[in-house]
Protein backbone atom coordinates (compact mmCIF):
# COMPACT_ATOMS: atom_id res chain seq x y z
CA UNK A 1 77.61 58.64 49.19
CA UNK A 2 76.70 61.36 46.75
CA UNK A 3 76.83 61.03 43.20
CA UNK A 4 78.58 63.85 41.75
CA UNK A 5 78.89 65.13 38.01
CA UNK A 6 80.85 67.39 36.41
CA UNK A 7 81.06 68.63 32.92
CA UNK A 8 77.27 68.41 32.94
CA UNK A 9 74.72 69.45 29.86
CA UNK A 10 71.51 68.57 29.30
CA UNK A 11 72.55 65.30 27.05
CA UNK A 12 75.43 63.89 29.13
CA UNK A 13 78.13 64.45 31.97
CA UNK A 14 82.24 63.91 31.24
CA UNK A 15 82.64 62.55 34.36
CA UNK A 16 80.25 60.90 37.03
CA UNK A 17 82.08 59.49 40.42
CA UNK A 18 80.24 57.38 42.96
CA UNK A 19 81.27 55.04 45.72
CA UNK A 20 84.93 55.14 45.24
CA UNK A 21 85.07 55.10 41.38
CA UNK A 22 84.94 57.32 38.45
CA UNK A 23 83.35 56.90 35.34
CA UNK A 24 84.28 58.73 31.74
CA UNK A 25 81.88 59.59 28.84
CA UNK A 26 83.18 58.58 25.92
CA UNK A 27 86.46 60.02 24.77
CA UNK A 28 87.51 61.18 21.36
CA UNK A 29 90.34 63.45 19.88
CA UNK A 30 90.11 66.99 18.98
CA UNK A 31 91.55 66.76 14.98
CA UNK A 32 89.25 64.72 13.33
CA UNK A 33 91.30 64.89 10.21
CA UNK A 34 94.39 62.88 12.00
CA UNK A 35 95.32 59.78 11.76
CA UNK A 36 95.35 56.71 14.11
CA UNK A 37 98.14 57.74 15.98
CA UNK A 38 97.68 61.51 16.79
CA UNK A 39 93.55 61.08 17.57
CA UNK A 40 94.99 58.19 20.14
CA UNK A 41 97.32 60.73 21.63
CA UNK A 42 94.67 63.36 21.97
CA UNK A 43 91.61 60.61 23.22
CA UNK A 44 94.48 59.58 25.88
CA UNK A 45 95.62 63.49 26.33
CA UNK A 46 91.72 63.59 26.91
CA UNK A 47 91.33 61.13 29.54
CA UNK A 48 94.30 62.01 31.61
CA UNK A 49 92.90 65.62 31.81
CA UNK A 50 89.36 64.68 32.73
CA UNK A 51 91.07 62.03 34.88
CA UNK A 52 93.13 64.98 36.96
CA UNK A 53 90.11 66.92 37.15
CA UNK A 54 88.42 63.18 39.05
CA UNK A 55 91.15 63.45 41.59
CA UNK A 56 92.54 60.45 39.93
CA UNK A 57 95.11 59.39 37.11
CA UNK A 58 96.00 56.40 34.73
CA UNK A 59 97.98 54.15 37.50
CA UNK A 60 93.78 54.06 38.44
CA UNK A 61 92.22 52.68 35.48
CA UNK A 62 90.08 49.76 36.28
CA UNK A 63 88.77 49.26 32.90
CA UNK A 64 88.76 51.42 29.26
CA UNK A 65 86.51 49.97 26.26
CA UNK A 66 88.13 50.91 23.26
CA UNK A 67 85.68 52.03 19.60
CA UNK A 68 87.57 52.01 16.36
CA UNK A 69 86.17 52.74 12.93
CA UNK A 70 88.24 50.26 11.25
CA UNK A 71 90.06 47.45 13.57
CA UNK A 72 91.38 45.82 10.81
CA UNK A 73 93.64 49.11 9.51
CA UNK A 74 93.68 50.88 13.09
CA UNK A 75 94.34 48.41 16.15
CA UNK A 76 98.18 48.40 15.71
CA UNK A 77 98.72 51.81 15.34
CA UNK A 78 95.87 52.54 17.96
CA UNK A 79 97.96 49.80 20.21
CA UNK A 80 101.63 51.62 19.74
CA UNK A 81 100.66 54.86 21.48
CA UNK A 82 98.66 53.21 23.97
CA UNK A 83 101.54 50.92 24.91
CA UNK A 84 103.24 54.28 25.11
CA UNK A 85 101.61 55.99 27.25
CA UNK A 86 100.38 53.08 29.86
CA UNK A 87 102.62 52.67 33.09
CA UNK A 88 103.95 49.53 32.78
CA UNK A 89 102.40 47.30 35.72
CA UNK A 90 98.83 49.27 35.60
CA UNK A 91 97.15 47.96 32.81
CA UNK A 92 93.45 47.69 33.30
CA UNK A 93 90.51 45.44 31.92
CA UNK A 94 90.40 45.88 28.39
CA UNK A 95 87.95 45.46 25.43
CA UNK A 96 88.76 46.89 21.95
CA UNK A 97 85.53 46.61 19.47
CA UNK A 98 84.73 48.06 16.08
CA UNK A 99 81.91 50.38 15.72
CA UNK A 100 80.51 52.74 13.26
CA UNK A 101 80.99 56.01 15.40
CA UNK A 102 79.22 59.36 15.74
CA UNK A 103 81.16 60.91 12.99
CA UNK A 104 82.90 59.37 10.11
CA UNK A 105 86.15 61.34 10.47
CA UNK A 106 86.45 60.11 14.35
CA UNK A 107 88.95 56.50 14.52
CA UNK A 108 88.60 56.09 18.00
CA UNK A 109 86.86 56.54 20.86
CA UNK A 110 87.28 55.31 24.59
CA UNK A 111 85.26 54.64 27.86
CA UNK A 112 87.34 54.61 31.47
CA UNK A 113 86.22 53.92 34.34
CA UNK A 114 88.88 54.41 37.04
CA UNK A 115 88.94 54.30 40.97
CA UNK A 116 89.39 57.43 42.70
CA UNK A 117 92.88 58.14 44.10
């Protein structure tokens, strides 16, 4: 089988899918002046789009990696929206790590690999 990339530069591709499974580059929100919560909702927003675009969705998720900046101040907050927008029943592998990120404004960041629907 083929591996196939889309989203493609010269650095990196958003997604790669091979064999049966789909892999994310790392995801981050899109205000990096927002809190916790809202750069969550748009890292998840994120991932479900890229996800769609896979041929795939959340009830897929094998296993996400989760970055933040600051565990101590951001894993419960981080946690609430996840635990919102999860399916119950579907939860995949998990790690959550802290890690000085790309950018000082970003909180979170997230790697998915999913299986292909």
């Amino acid at each position: 089988m083929a591996i196939q990339r889309q989203l493609t530069n010269e650095r990196m591709s958003q997604i790669v899918a091979h064999n049966g499974t789909v892999y994310l580059a790392g995801q981050v929100g899109n205000d990096m002046n927002a809190g916790i919560e809202q750069q969550t909702r748009e890292t998840l927003g994120n991932i479900e789009r890229l996800l769609d675009l896979a041929g795939t969705d959340k009830t897929r998720l094998l296993s996400v990696t989760i970055y933040l900046k600051d565990i101590d101040a951001d894993f419960q907050g981080m946690n609430a929206v996840w635990d919102k927008w999860l399916p119950k029943g579907v939860a995949p592998a998990r790690a959550t790590v802290q890690s000085k990120l790309c950018e000082p404004e970003i909180l979170v960041e997230m790697s998915v690999v999913a299986a292909l629907s």
